[in-house]
N, C-alpha and C. Protein backbone atom coordinates (compact mmCIF):
# COMPACT_ATOMS: atom_id res chain seq x y z
N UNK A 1 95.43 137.74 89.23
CA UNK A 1 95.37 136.72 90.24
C UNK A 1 94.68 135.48 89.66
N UNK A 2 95.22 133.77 89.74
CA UNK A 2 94.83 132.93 89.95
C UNK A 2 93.62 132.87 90.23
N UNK A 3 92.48 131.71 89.38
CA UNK A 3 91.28 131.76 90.17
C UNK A 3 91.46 130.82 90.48
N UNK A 4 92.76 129.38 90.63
CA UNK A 4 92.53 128.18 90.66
C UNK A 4 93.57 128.34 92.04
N UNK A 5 93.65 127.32 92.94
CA UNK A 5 94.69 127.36 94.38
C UNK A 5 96.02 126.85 93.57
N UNK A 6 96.95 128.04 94.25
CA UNK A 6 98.10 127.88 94.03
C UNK A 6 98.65 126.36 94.54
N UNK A 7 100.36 125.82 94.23
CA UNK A 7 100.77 124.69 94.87
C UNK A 7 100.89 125.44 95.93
N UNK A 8 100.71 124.45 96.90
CA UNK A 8 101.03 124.42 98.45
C UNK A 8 99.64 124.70 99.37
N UNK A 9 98.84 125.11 98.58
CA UNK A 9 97.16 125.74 99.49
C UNK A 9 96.77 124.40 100.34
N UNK A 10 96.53 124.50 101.33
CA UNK A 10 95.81 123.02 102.48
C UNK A 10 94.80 122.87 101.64
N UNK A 11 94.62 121.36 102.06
CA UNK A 11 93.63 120.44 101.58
C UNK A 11 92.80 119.90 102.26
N UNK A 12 91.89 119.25 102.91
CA UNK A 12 91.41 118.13 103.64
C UNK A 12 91.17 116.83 102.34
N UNK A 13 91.99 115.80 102.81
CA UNK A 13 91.50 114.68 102.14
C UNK A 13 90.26 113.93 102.80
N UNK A 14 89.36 113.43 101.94
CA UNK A 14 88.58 112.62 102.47
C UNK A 14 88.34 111.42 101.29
N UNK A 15 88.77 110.34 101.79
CA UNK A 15 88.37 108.80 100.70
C UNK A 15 89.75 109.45 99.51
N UNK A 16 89.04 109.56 98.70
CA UNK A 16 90.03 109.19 97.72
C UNK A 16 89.96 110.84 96.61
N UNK A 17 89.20 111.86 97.35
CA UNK A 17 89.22 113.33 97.09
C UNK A 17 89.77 113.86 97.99
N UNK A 18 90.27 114.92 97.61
CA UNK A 18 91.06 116.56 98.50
C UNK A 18 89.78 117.79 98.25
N UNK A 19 89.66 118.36 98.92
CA UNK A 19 89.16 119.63 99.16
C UNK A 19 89.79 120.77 99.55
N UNK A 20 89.62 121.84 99.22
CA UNK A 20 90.54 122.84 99.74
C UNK A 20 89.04 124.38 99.32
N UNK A 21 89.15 125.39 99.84
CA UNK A 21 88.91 126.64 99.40
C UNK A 21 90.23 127.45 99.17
N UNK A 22 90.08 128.43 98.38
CA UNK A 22 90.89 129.71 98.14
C UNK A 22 90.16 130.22 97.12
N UNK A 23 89.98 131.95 97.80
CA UNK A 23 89.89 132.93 97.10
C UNK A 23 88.35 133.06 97.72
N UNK A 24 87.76 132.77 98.37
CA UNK A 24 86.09 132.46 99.20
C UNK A 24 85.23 130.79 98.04
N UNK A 25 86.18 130.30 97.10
CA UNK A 25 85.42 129.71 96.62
C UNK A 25 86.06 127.79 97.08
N UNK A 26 84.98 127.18 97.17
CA UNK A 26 85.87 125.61 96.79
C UNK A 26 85.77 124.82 95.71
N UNK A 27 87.13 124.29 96.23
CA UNK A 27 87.52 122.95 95.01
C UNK A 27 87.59 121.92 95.76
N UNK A 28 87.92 120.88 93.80
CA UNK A 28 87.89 119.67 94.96
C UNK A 28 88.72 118.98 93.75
N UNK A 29 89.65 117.92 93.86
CA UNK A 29 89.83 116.98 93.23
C UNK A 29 90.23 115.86 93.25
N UNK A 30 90.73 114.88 92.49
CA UNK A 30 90.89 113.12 92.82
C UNK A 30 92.16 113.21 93.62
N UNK A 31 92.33 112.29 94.67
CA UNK A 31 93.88 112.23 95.61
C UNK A 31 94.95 112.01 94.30
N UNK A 32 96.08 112.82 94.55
CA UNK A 32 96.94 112.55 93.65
C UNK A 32 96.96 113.39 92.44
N UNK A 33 95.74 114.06 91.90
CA UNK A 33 95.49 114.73 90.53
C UNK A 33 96.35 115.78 90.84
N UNK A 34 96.83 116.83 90.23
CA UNK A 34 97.31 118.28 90.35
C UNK A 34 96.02 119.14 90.03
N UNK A 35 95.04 119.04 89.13
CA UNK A 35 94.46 120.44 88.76
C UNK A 35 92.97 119.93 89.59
N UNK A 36 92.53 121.36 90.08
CA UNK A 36 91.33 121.67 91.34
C UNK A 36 90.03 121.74 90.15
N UNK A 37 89.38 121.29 90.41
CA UNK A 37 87.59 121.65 89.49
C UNK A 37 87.10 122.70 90.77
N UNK A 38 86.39 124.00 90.54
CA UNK A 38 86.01 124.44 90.81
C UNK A 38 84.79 124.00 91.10
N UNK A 39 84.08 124.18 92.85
CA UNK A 39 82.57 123.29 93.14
C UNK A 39 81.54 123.70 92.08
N UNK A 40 81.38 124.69 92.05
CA UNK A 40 80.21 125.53 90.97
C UNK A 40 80.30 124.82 89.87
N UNK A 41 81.90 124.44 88.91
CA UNK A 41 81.87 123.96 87.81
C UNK A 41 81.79 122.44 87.56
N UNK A 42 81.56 122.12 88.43
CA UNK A 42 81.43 120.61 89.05
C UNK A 42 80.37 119.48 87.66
N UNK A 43 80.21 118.60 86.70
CA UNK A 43 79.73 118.54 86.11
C UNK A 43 78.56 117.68 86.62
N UNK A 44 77.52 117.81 86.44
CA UNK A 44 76.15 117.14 86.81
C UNK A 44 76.39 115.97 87.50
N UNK A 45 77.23 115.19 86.27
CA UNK A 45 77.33 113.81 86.71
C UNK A 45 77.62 113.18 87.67
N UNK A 46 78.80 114.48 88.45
CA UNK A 46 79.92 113.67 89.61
C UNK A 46 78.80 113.52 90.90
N UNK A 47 77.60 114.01 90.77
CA UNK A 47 77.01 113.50 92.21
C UNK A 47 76.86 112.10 92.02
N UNK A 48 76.48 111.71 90.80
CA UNK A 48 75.81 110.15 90.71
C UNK A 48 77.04 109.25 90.67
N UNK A 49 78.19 110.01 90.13
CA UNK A 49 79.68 109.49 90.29
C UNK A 49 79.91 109.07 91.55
N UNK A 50 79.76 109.69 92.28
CA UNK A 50 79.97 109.66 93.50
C UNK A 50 79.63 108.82 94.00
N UNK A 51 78.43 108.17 93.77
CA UNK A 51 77.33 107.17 94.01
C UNK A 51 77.59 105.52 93.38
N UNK A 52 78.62 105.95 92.35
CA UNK A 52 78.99 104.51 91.84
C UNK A 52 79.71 103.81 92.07
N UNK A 53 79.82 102.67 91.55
CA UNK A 53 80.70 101.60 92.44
C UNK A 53 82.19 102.17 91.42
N UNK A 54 83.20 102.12 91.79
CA UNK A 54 85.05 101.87 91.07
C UNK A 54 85.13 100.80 91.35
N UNK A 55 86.18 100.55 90.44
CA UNK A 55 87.07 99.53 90.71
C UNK A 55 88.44 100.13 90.26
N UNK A 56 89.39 99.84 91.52
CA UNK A 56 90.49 100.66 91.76
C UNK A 56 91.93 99.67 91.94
N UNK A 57 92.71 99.78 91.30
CA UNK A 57 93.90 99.20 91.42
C UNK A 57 94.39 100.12 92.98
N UNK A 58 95.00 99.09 93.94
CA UNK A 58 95.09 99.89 94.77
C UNK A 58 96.73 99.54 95.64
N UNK A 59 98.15 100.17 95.88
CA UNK A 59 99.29 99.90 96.23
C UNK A 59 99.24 100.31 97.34
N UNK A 60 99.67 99.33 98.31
CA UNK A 60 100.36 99.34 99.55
C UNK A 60 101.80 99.34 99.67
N UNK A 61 102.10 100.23 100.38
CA UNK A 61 103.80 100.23 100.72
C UNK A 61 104.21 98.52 101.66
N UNK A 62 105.53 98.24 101.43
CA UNK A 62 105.52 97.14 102.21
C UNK A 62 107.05 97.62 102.91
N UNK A 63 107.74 96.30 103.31
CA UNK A 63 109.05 96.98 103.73
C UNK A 63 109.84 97.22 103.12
N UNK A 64 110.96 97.88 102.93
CA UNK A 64 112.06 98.53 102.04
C UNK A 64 112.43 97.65 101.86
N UNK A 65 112.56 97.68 100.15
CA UNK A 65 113.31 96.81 99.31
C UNK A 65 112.11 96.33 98.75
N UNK A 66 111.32 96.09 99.25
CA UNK A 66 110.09 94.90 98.85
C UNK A 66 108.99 96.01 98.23
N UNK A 67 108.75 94.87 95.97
CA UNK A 67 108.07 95.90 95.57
C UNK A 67 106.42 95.82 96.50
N UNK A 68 105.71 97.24 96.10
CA UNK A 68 104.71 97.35 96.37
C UNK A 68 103.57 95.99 96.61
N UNK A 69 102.93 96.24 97.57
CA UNK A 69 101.53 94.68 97.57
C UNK A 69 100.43 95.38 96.53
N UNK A 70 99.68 94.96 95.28
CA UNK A 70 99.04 95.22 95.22
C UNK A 70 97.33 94.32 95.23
N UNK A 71 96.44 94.70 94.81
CA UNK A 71 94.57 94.49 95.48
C UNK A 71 93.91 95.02 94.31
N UNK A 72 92.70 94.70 94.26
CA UNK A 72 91.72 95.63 93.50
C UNK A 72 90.52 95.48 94.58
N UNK A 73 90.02 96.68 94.23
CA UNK A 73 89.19 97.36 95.33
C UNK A 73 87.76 97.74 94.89
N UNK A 74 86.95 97.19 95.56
CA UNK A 74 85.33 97.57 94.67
C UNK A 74 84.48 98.80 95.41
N UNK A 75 84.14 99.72 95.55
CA UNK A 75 83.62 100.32 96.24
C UNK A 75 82.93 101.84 95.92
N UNK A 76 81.98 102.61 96.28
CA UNK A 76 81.67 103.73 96.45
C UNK A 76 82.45 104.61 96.90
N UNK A 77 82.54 106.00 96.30
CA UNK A 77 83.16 106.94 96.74
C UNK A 77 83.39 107.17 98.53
N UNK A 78 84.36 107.33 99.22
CA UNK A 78 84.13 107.53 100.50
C UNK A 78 83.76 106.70 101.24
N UNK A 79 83.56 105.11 100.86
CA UNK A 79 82.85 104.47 101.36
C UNK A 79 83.56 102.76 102.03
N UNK A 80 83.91 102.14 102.30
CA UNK A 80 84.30 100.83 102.49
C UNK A 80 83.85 99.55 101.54
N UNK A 81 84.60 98.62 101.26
CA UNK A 81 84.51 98.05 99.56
C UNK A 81 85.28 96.62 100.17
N UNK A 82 84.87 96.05 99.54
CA UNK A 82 85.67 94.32 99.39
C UNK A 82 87.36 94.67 98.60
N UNK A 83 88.10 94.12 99.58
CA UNK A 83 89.45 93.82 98.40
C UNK A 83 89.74 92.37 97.97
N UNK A 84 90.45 92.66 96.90
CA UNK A 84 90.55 91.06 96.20
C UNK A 84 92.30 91.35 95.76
N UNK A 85 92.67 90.19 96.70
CA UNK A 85 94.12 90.30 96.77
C UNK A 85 94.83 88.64 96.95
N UNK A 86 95.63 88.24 96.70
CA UNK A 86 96.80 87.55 96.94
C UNK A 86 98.01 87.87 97.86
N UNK A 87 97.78 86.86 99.14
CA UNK A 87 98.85 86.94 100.09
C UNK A 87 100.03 86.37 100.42
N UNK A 88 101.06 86.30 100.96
CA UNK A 88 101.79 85.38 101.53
C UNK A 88 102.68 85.24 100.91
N UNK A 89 103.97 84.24 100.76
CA UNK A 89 105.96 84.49 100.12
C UNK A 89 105.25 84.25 98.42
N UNK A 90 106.03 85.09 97.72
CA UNK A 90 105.69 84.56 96.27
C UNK A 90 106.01 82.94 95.99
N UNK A 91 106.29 82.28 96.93
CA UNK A 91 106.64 81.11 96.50
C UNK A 91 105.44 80.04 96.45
N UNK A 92 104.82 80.68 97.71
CA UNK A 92 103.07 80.09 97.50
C UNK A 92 102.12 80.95 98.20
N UNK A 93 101.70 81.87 97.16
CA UNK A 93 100.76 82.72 97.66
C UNK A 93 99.23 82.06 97.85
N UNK A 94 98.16 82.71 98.35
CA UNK A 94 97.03 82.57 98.77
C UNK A 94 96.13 83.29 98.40
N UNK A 95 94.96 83.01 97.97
CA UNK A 95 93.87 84.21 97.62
C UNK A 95 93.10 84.51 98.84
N UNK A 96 93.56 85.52 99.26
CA UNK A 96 93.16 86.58 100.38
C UNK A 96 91.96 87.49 100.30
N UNK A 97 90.48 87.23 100.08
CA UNK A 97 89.90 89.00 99.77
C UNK A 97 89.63 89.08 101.66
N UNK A 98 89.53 90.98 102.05
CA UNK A 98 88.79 90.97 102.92
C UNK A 98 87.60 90.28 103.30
N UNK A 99 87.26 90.32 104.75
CA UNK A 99 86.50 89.17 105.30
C UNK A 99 85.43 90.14 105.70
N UNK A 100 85.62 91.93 105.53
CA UNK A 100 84.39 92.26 105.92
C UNK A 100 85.13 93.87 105.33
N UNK A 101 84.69 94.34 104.69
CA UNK A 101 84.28 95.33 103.81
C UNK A 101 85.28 96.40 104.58
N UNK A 102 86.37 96.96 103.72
CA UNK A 102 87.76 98.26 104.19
C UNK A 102 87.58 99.05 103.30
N UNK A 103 88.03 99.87 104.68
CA UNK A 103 88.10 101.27 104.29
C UNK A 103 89.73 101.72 103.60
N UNK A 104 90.09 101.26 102.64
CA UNK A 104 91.10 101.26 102.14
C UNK A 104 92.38 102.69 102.07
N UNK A 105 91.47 103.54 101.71
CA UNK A 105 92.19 105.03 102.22
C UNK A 105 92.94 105.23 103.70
N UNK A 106 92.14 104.61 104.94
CA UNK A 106 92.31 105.14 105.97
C UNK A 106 93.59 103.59 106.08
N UNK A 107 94.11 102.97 105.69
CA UNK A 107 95.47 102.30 105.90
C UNK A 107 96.47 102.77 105.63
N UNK A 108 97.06 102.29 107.18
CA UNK A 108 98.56 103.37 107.03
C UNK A 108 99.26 102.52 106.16
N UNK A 109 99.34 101.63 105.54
CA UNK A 109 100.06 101.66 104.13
C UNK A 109 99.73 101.38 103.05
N UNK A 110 98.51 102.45 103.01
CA UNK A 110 97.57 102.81 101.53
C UNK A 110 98.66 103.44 100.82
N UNK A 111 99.25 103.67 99.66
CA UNK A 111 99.93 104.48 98.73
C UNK A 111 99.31 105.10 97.36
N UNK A 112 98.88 104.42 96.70
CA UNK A 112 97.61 104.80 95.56
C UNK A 112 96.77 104.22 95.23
N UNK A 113 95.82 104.81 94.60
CA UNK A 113 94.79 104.05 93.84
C UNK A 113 94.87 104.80 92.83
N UNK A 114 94.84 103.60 92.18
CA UNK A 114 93.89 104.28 90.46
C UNK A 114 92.59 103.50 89.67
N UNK A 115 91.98 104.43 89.53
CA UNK A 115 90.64 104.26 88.65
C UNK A 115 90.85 103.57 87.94
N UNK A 116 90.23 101.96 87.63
CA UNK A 116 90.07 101.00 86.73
C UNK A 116 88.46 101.24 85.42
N UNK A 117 87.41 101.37 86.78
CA UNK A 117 86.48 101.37 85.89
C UNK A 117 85.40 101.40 87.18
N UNK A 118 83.93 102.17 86.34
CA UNK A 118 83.37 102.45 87.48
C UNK A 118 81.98 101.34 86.88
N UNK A 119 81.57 100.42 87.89
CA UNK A 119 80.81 99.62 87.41
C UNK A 119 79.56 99.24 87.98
N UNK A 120 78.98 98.83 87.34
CA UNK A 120 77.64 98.30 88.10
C UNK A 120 77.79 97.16 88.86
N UNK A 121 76.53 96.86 89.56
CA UNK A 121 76.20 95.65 90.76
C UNK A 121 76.95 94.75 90.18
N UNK A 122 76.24 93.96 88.87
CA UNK A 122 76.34 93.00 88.06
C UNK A 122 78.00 92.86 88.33
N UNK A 123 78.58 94.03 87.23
CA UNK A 123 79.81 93.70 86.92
C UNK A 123 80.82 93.67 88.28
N UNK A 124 80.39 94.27 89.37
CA UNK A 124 80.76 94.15 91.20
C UNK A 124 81.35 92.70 91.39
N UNK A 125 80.00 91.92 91.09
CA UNK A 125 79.70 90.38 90.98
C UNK A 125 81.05 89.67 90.13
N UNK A 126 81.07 90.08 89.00
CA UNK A 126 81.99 89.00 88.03
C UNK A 126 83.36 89.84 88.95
N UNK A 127 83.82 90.77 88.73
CA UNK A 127 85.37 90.99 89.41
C UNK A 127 85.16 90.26 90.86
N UNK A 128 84.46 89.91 91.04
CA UNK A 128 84.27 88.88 92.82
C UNK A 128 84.76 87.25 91.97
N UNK A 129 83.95 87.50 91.01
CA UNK A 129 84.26 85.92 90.67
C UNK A 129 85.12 85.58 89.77
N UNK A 130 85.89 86.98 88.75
CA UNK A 130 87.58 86.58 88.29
C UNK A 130 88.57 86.06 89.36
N UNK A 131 87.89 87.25 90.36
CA UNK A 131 89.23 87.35 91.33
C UNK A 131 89.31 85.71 92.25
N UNK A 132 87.90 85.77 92.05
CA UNK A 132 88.08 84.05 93.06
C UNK A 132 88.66 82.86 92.12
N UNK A 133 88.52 83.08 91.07
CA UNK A 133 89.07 81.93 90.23
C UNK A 133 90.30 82.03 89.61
N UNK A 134 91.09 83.16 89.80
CA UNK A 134 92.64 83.14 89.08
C UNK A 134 93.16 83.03 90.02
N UNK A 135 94.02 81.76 89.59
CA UNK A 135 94.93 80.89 90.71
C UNK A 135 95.85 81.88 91.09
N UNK A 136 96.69 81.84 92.32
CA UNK A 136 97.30 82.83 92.88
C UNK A 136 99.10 82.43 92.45
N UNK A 137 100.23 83.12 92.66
CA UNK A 137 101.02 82.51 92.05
C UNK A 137 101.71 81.43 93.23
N UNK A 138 102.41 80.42 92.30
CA UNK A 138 103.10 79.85 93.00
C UNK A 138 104.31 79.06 92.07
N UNK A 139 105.39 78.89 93.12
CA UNK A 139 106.73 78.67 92.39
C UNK A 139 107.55 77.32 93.50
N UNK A 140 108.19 76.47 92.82
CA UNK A 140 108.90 75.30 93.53
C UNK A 140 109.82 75.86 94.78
N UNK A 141 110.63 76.99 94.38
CA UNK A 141 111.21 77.60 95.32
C UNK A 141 111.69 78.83 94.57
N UNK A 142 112.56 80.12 95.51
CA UNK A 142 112.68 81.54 95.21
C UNK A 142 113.33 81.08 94.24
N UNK A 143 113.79 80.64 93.21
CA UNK A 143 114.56 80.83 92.36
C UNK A 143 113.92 80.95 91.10
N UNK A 144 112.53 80.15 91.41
CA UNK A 144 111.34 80.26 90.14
C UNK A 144 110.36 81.06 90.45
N UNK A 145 110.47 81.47 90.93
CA UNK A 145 109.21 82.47 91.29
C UNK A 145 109.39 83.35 90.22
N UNK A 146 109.00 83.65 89.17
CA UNK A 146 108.26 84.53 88.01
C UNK A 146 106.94 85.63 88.28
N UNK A 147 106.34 85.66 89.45
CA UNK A 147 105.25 86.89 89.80
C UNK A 147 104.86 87.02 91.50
N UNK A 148 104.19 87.34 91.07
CA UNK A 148 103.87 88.15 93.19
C UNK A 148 102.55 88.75 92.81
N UNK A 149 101.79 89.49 94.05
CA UNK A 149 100.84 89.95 93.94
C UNK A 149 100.45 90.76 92.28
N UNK A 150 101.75 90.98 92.11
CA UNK A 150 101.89 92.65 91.24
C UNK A 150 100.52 91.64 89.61
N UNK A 151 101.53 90.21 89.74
CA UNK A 151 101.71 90.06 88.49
C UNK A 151 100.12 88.90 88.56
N UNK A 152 99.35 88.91 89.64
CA UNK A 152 98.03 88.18 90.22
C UNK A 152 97.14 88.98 89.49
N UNK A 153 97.43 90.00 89.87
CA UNK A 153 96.57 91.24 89.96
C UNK A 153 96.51 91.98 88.15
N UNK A 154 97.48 91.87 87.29
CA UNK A 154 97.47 92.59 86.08
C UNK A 154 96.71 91.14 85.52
N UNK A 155 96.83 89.64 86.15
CA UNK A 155 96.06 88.24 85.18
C UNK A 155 94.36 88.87 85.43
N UNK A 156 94.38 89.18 86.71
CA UNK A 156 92.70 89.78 86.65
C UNK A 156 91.89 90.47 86.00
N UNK A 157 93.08 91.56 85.79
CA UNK A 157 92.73 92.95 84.97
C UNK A 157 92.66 92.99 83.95
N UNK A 158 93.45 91.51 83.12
CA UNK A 158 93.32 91.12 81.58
C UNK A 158 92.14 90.47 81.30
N UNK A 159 91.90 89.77 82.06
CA UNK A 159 90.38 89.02 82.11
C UNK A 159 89.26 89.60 82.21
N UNK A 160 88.96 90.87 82.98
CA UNK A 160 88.16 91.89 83.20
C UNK A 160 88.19 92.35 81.86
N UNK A 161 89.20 93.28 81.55
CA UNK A 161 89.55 93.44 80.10
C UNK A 161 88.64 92.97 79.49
N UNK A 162 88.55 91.59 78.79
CA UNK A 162 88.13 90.50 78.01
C UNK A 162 86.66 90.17 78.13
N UNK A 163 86.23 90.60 79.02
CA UNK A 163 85.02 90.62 79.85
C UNK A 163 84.04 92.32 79.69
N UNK A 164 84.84 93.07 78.84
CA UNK A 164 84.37 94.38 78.79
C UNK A 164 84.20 95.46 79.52
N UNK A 165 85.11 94.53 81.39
CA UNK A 165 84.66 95.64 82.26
C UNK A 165 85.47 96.78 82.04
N UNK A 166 86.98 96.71 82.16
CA UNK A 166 87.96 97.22 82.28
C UNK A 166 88.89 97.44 80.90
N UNK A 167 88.65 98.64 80.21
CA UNK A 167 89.36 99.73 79.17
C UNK A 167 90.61 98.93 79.34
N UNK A 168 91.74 98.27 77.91
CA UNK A 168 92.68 98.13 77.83
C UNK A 168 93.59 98.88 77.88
N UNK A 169 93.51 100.03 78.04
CA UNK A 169 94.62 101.21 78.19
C UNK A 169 94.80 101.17 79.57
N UNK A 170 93.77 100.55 80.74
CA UNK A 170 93.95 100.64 82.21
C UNK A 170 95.04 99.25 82.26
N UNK A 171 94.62 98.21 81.58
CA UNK A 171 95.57 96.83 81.56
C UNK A 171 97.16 97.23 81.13
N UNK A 172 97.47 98.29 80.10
CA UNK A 172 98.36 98.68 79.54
C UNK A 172 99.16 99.37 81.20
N UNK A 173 97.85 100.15 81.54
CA UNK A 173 98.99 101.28 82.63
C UNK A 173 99.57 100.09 83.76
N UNK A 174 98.61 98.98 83.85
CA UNK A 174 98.78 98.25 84.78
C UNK A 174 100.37 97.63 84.96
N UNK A 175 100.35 96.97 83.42
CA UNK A 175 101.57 96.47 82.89
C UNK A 175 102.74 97.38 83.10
N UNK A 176 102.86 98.62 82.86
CA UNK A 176 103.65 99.15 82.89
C UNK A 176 104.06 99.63 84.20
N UNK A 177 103.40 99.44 85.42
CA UNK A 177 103.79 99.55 86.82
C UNK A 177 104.57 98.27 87.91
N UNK A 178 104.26 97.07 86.69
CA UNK A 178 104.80 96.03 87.61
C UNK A 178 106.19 96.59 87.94
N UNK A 179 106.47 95.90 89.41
CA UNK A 179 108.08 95.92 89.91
C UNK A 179 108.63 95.37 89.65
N UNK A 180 110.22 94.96 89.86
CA UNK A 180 111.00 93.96 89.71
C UNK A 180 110.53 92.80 90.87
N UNK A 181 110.47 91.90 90.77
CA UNK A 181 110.41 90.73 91.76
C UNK A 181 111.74 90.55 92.88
């Protein structure tokens, strides 16, 4: 017998972890991961993990046909966080962040997050102040429009990058998720 939960075992999600028991013992792991860490085997660190700030690339579903909106998201595990996003027709978007601190999980058209980088106060601060200073896109009309949120959001993540917050292999995955426009 399995000591790890088979596919299909219930979960409770909470924030951006699943929980589940099987077998009298629990697990737990990141929304989206496949493999369970056993609580017992849990490594020291993840309490203080828990405790730190992410920064999370984060996709919203929009309406069919239309690619994903995406944000980057600053926040504590479980907790409510500033987003820093670009709104409105790609033809002249707007720099949008929340006006008072979301709970990003609990939106019904949350779709993923992924782990950028988990950072301190300081570095909290500068992704507040990339995000306020990279112009948002804008185009004469739909025919020039060249980016959208998708492509706002990977100029940030290169700059962060450059800035030491954010691992170039996260800029790489970034790149490789843009949609078609």
């Amino acid at each position: 017998m399995s000591n790890y939960p088979p596919p299909g075992t219930p979960f409770k999600a909470v924030g951006f972890s699943e929980y589940c028991a099987f077998n009298g013992k629990e697990f737990r792991r990141k929304r989206g991961a496949q493999q369970w860490i056993e609580s017992e085997a849990l490594d020291s660190n993840l309490t203080s993990l828990d405790h730190a700030l992410h920064l999370s690339l984060i996709q919203h579903k929009q309406a069919e046909g239309e690619p994903n909106h995406w944000s980057l998201f600053v926040a504590r595990e479980n907790e409510a966080g500033p987003v820093y996003q670009v709104t409105g027709d790609a033809e002249c978007m707007s720099y949008q962040p929340s006006p008072v601190p979301t709970n990003i999980p609990s939106s019904e058209s949350f779709l993923n997050a992924y782990d950028l980088a988990v950072v301190t106060d300081a570095q909290a601060l500068i992704v507040k102040e990339v995000a306020e200073n990279e112009p948002p896109p804008k185009a004469e009309n739909r025919q020039a429009v060249v980016e959208n949120c998708q492509g706002w959001t990977v100029r940030v993540i290169a700059k962060l990058v450059a800035k030491g917050i954010v691992g170039s292999a996260k800029l790489e995955m970034a790149r490789s998720m843009v949609e078609p426009i």
